[in-house]
C-alpha atoms as a PDB file:
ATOM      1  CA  UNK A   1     -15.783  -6.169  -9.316  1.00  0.00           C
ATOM      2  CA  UNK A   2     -16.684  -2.575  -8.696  1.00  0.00           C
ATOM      3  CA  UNK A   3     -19.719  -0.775  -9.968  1.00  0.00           C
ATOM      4  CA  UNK A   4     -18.987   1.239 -12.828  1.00  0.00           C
ATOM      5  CA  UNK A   5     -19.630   5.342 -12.939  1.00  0.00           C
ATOM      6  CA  UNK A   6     -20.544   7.259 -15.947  1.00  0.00           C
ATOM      7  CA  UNK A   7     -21.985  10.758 -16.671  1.00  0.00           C
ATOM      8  CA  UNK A   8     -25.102  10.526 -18.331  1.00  0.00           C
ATOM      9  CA  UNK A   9     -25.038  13.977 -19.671  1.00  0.00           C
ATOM     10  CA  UNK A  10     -24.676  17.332 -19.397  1.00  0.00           C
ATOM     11  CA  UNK A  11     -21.883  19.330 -17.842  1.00  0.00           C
ATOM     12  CA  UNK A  12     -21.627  19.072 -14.491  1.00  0.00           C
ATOM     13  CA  UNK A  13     -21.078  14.745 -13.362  1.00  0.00           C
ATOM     14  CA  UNK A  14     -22.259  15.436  -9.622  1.00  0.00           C
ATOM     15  CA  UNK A  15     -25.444  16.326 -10.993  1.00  0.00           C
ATOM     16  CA  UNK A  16     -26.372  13.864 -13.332  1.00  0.00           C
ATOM     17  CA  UNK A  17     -24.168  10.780 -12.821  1.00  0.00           C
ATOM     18  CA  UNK A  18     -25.454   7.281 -13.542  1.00  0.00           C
ATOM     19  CA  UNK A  19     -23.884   3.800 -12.156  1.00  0.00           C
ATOM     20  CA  UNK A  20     -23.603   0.509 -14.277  1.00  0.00           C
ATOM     21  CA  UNK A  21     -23.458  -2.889 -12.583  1.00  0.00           C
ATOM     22  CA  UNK A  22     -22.980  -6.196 -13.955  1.00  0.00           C
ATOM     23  CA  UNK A  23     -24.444  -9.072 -11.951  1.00  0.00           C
ATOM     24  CA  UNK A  24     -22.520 -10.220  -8.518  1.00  0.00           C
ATOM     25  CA  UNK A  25     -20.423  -6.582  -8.739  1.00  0.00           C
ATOM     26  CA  UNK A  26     -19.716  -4.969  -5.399  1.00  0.00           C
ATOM     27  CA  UNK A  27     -21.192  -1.415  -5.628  1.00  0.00           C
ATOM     28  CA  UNK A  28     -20.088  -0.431  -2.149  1.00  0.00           C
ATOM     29  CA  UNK A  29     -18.556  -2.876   1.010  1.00  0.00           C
ATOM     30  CA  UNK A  30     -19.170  -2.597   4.663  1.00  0.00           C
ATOM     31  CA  UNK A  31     -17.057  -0.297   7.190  1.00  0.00           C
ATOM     32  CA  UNK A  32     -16.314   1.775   3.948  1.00  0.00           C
ATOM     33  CA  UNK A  33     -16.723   5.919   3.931  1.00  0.00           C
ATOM     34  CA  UNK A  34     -19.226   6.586   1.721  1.00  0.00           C
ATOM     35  CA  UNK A  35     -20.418   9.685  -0.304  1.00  0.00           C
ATOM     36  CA  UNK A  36     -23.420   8.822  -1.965  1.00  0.00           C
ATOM     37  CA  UNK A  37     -26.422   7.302  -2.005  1.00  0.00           C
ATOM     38  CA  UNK A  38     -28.347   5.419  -4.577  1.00  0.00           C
ATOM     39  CA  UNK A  39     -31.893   5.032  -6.529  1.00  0.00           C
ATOM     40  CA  UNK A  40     -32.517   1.847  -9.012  1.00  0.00           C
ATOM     41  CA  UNK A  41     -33.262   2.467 -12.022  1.00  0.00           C
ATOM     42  CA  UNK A  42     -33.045  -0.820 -13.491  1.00  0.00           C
ATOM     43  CA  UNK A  43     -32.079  -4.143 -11.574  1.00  0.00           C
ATOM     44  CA  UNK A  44     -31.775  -5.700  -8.070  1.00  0.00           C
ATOM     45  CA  UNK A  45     -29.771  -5.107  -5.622  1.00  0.00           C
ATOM     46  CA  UNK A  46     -29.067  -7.152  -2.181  1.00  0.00           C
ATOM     47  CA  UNK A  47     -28.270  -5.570   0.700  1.00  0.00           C
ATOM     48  CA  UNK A  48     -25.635  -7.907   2.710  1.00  0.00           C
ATOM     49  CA  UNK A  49     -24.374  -8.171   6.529  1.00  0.00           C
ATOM     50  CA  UNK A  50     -21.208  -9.749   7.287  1.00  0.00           C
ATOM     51  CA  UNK A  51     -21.535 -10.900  10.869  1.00  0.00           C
ATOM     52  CA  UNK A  52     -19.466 -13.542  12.553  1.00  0.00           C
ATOM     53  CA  UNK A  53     -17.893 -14.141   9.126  1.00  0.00           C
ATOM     54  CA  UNK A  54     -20.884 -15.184   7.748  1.00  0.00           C
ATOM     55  CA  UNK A  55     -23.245 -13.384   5.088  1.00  0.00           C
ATOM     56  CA  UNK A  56     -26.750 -12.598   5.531  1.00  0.00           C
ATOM     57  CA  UNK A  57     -28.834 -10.990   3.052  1.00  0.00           C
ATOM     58  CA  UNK A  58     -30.702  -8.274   4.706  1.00  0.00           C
ATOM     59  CA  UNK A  59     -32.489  -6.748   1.578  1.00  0.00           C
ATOM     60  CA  UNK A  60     -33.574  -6.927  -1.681  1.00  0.00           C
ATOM     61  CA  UNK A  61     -34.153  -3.862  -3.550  1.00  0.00           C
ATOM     62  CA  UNK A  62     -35.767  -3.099  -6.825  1.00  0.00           C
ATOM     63  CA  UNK A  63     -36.623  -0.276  -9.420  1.00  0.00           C
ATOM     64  CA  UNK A  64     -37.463   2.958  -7.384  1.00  0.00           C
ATOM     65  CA  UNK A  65     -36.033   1.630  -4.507  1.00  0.00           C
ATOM     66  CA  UNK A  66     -33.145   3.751  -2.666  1.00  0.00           C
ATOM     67  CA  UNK A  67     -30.146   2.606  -0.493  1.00  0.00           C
ATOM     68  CA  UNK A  68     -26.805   4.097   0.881  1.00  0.00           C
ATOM     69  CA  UNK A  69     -28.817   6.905   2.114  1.00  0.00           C
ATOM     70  CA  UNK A  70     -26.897   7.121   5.927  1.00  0.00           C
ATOM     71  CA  UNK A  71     -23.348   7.976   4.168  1.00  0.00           C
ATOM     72  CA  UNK A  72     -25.724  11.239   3.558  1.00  0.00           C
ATOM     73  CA  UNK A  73     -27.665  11.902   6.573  1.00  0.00           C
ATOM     74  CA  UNK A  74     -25.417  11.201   8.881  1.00  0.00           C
ATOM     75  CA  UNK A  75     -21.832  10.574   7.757  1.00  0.00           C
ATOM     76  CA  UNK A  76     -21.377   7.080   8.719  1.00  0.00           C
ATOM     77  CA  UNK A  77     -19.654   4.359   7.335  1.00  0.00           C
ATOM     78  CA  UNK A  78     -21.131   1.843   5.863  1.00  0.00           C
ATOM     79  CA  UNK A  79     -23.283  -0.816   7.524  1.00  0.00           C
ATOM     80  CA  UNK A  80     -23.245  -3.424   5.179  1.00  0.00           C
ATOM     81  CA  UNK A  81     -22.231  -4.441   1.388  1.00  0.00           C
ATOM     82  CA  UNK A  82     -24.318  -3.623  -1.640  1.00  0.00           C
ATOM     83  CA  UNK A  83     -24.329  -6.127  -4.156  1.00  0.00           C
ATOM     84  CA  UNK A  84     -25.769  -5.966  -7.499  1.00  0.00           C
ATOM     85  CA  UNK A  85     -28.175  -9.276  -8.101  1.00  0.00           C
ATOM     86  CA  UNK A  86     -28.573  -8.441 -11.942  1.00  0.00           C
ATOM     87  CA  UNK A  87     -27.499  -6.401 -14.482  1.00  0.00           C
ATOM     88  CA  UNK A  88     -28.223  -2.649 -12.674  1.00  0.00           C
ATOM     89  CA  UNK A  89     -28.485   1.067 -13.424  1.00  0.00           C
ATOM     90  CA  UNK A  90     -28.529   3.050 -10.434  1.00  0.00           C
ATOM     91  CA  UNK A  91     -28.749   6.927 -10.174  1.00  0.00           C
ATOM     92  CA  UNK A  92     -25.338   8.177  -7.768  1.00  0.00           C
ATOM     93  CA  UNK A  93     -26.384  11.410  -5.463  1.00  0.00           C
ATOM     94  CA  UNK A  94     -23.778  13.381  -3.347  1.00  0.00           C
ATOM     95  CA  UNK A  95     -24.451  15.788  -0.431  1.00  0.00           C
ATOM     96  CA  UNK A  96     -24.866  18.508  -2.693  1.00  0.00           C
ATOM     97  CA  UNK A  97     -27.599  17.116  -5.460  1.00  0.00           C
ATOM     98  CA  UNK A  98     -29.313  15.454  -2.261  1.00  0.00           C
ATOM     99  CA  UNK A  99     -29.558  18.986  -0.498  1.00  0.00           C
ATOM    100  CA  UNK A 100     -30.651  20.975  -4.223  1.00  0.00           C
ATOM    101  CA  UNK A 101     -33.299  17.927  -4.572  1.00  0.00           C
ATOM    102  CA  UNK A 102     -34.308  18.641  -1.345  1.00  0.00           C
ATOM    103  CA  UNK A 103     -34.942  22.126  -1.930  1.00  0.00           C
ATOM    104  CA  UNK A 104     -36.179  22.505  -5.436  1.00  0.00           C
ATOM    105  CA  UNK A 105     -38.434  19.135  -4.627  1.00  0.00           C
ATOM    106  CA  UNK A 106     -39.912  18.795  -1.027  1.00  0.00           C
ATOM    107  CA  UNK A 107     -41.751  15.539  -2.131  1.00  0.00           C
ATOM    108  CA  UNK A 108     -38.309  13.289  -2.127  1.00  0.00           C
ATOM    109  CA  UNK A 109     -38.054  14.267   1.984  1.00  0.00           C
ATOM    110  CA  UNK A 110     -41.204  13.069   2.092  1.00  0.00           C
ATOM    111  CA  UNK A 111     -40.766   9.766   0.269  1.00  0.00           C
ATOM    112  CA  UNK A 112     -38.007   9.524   2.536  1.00  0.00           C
ATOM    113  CA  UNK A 113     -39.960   9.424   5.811  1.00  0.00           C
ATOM    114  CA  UNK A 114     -42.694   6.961   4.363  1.00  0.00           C
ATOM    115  CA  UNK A 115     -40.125   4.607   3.305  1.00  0.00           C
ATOM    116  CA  UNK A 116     -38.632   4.808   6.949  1.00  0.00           C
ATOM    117  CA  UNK A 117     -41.382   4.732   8.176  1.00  0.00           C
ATOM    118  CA  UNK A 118     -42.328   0.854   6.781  1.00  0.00           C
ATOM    119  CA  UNK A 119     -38.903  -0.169   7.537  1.00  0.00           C
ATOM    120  CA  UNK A 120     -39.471   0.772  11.317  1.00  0.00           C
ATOM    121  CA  UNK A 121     -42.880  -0.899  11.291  1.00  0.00           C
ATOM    122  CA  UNK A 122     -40.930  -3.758   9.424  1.00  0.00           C
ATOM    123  CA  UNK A 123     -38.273  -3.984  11.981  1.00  0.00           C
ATOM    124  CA  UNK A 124     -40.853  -3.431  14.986  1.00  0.00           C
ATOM    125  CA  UNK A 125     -42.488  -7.042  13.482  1.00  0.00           C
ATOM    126  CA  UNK A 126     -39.221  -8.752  13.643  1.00  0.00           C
ATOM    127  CA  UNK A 127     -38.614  -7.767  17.029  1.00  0.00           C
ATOM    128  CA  UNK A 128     -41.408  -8.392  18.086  1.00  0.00           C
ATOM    129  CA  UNK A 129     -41.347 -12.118  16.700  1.00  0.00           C
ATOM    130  CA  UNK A 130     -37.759 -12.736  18.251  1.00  0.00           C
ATOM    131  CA  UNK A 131     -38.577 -10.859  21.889  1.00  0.00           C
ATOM    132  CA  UNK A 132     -41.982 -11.943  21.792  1.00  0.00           C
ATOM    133  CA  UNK A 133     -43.173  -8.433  23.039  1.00  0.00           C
ATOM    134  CA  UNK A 134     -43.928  -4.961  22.846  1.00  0.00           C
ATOM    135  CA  UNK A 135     -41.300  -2.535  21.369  1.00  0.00           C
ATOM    136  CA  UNK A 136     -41.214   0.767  21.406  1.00  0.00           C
ATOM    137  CA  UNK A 137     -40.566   2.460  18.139  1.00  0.00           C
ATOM    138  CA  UNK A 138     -39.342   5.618  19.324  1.00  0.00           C
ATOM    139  CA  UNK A 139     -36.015   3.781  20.638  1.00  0.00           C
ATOM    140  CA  UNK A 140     -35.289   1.818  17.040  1.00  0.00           C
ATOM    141  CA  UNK A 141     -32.615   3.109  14.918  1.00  0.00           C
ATOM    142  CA  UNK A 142     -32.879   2.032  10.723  1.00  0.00           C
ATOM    143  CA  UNK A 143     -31.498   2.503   7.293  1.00  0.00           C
ATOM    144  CA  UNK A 144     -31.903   0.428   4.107  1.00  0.00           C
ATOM    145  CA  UNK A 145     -29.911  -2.400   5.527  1.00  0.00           C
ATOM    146  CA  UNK A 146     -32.139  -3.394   8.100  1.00  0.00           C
ATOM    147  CA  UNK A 147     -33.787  -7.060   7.851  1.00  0.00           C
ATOM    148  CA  UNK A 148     -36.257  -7.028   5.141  1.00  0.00           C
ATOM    149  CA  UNK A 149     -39.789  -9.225   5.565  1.00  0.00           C
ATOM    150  CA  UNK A 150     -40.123 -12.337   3.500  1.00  0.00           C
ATOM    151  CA  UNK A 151     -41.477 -11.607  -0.190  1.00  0.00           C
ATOM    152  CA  UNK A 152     -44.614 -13.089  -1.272  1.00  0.00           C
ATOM    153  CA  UNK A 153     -45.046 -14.295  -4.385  1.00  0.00           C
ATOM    154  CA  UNK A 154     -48.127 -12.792  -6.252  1.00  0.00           C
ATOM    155  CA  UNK A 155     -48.857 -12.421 -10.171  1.00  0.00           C
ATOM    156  CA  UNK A 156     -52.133  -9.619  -8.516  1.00  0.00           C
ATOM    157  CA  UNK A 157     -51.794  -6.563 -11.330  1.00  0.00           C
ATOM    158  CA  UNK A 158     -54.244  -4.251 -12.737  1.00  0.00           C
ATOM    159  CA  UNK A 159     -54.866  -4.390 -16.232  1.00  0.00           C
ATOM    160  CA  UNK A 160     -54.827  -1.346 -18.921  1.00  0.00           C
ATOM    161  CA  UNK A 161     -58.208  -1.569 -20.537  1.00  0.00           C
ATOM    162  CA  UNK A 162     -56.952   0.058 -23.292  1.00  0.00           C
ATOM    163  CA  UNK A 163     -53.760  -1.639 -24.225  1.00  0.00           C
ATOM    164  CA  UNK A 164     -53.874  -4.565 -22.098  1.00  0.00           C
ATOM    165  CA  UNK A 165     -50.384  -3.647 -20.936  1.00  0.00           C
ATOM    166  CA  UNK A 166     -50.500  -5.143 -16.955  1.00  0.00           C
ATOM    167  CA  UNK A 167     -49.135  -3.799 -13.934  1.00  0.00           C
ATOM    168  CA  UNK A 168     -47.818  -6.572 -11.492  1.00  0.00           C
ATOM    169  CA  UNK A 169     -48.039  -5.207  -7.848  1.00  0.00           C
ATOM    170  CA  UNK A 170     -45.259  -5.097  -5.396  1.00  0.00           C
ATOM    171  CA  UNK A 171     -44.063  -7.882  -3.207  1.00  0.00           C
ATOM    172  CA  UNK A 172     -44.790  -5.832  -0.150  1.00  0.00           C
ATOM    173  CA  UNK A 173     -48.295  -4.884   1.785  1.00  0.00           C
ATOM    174  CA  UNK A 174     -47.879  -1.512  -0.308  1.00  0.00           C
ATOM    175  CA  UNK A 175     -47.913  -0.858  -3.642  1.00  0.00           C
ATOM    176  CA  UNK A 176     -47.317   3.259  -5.046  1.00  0.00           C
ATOM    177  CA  UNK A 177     -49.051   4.132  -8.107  1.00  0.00           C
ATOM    178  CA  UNK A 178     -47.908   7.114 -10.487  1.00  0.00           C
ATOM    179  CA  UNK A 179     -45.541   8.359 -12.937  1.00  0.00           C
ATOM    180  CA  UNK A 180     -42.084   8.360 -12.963  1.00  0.00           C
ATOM    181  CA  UNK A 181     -39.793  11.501 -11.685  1.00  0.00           C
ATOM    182  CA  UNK A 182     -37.954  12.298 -14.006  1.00  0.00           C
ATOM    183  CA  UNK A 183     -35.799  14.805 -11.524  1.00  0.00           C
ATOM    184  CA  UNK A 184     -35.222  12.412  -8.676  1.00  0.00           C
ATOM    185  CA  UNK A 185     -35.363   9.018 -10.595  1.00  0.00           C
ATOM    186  CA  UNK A 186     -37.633   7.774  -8.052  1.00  0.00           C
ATOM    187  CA  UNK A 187     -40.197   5.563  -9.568  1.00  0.00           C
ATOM    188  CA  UNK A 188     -43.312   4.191  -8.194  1.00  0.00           C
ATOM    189  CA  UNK A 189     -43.916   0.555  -8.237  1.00  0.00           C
ATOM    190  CA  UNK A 190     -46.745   0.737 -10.794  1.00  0.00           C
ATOM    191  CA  UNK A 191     -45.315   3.266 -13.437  1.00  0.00           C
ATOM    192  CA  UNK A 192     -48.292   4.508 -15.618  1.00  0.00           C
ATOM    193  CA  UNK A 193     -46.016   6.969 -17.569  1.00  0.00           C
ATOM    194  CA  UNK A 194     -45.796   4.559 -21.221  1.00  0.00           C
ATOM    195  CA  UNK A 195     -49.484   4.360 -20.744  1.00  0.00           C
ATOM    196  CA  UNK A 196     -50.461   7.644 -19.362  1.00  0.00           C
ATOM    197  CA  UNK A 197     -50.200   9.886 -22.944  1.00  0.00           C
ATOM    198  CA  UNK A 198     -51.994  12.588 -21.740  1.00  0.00           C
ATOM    199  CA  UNK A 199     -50.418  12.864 -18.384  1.00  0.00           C
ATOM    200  CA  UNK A 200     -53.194  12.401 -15.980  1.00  0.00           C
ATOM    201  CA  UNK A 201     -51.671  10.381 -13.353  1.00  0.00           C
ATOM    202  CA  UNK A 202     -49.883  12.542 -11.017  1.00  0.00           C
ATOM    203  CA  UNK A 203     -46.077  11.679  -9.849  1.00  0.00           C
ATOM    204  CA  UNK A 204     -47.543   9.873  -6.637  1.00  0.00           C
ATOM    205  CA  UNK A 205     -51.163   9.724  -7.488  1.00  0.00           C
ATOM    206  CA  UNK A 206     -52.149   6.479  -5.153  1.00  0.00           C
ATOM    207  CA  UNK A 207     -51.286   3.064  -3.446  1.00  0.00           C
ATOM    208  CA  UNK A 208     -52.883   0.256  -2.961  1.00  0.00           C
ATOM    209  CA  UNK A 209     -52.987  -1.444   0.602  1.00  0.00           C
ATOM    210  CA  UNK A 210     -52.885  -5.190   1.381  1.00  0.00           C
ATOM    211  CA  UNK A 211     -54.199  -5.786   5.048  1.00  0.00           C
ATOM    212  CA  UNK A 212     -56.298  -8.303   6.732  1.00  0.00           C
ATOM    213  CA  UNK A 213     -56.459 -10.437   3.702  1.00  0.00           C
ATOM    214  CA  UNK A 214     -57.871  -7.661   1.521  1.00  0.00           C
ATOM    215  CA  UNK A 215     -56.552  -5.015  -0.777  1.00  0.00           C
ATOM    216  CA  UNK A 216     -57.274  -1.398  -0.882  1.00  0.00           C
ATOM    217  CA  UNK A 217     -57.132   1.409  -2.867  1.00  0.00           C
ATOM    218  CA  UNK A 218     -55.819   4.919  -1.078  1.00  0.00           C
ATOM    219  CA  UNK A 219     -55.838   8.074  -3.201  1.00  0.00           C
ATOM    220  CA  UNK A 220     -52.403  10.366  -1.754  1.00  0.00           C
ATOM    221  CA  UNK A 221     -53.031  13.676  -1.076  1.00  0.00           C
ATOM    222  CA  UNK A 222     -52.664  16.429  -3.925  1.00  0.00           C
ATOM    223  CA  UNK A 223     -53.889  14.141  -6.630  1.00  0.00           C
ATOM    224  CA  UNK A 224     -55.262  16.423  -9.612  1.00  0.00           C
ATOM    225  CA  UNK A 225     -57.320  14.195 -11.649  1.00  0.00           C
ATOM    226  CA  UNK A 226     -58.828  11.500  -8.994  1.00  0.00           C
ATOM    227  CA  UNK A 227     -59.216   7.785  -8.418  1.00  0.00           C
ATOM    228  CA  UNK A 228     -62.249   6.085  -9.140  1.00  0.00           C
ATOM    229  CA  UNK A 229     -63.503   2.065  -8.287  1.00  0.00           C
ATOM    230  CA  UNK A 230     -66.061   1.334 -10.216  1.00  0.00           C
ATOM    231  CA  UNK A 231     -67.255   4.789 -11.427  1.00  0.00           C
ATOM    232  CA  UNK A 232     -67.493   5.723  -7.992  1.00  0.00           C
ATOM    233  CA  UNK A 233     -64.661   8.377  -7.276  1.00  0.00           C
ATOM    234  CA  UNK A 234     -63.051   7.462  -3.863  1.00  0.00           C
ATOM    235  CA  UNK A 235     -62.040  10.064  -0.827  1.00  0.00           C
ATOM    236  CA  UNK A 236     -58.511  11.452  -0.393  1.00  0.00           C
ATOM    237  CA  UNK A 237     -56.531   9.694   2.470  1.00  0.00           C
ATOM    238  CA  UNK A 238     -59.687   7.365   3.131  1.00  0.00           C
ATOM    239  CA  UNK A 239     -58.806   3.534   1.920  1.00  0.00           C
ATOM    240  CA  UNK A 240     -61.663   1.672  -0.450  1.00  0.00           C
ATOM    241  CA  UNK A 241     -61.554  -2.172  -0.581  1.00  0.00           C
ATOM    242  CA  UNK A 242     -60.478  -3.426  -3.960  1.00  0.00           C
ATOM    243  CA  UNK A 243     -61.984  -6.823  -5.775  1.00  0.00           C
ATOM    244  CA  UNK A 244     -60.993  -9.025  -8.396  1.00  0.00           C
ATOM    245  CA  UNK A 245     -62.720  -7.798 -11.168  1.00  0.00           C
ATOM    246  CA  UNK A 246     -63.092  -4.001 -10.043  1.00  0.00           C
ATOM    247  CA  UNK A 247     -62.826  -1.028 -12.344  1.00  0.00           C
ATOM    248  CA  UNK A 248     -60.147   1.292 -11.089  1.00  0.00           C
ATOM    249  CA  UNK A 249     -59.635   4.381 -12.721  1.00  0.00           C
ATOM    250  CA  UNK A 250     -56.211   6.487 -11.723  1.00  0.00           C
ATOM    251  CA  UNK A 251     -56.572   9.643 -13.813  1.00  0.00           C
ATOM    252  CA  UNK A 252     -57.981   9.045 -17.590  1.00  0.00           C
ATOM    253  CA  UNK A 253     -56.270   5.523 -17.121  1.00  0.00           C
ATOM    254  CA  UNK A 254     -59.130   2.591 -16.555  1.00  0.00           C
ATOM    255  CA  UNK A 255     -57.326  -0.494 -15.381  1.00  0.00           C
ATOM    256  CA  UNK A 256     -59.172  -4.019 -14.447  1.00  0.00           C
ATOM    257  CA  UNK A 257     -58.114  -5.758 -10.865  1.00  0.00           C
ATOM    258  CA  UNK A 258     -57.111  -9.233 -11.655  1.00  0.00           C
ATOM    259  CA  UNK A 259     -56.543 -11.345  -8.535  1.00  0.00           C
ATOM    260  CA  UNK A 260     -54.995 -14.575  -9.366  1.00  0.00           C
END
């Protein structure tokens, strides 16, 4: 089955069009011309390669994350299919709300490069694993259907003092901390908005890093209202190793690291 389009409101459908998706729909197939690309709003979605007549799943996306991005960039057909894996609400976005986002909200090109950015380190790992060498990432070409790395399972989340309300982190090495945008759709993958009454958290306020076994805490740059680990308010840009246990503090929100 096809994925299901619907206008969400207002006058004008290009601008604010939402897609509806009922577990094992088709929202777009390989070698088709697309138009669009797509954030989740709600759901999963598997990116899948037909090669050799046989179907490999090269991605799984979830809320916040985008796909179909190439049919705007560059034109192309698409690369693989999209398939819904649940129930799904995706926001659709044409050349022309792309290029007004882009304008009116300079932080969406910038999400953009960080999220190709991991995929090309990402891809540079599995190369590296199947050549068993050096490659040089200037020559590697990616978009969202590009081999994903396996997920890990984890129940690590921090823990509103207040409420009690947890926040599971991401499957990845990197985890975004913020509020949701309510312009883009773009969320981060610890959404303090239903917690965050007086609005203290900015949109992309920090991240938290998993390398070498440990996990970190990195404020992003143009925070307002600061991150603090235990009381102790942590430098811009400059990663601060995280415990179980620890006191983190993104805006007015306190939140407890549990590590199980």
């Amino acid at each position: 089955m096809k994925a299901v389009y619907k206008t969400t409101g207002g006058k004008d459908p290009v601008k604010d069009t939402s897609v509806t998706s009922a577990s094992g729909d088709v929202i777009f197939k390989q070698g088709e011309l697309g138009t669009e690309m797509f954030i989740i709003q709600e759901g999963e979605v598997h990116i899948v390669k037909h090669i050799n007549e046989e179907s490999h799943i090269l991605s799984k996306l979830e809320k916040g994350d985008f796909f179909g991005e190439m049919a705007i960039l560059e034109n192309v057909a698409r690369t693989a299919d999209a398939v819904a894996a649940s129930d799904v609400r995706l926001l659709a976005i044409n050349g022309s709300r792309f290029d007004e986002m882009l304008r009116k909200n300079p932080e969406v090109a910038v999400r953009i490069i960080r999220k190709y950015s991991k995929r090309l380190r990402e891809a540079n790992a599995l190369l590296e694993r199947l050549v068993g060498r050096e490659v040089d990432s200037d020559h590697v070409s990616l978009d969202s259907t590009q081999i994903a790395p396996p997920e890990k399972a984890t129940r690590h989340r921090l823990v509103d003092v207040a409420t009690g309300t947890s926040f599971f982190f991401s499957k990845g090495d990197e985890t975004t901390i913020g509020r949701a945008d309510p312009v883009t759709g773009i969320l981060p993958d610890i959404d303090l908005t239903p917690v965050d009454t007086n609005r203290s958290v900015s949109r992309r306020h920090a991240k938290i890093i998993h390398a070498g076994g440990e996990y970190h805490v990195l404020e992003e740059v143009g925070t307002v209202n600061g991150t603090y680990v235990n009381d102790q308010r942590i430098p811009t840009g400059v990663p601060v190793t995280m415990h179980n246990g620890d006191l983190v503090k993104i805006g007015l929100i306190s939140m407890k690291a549990v590590f199980d």
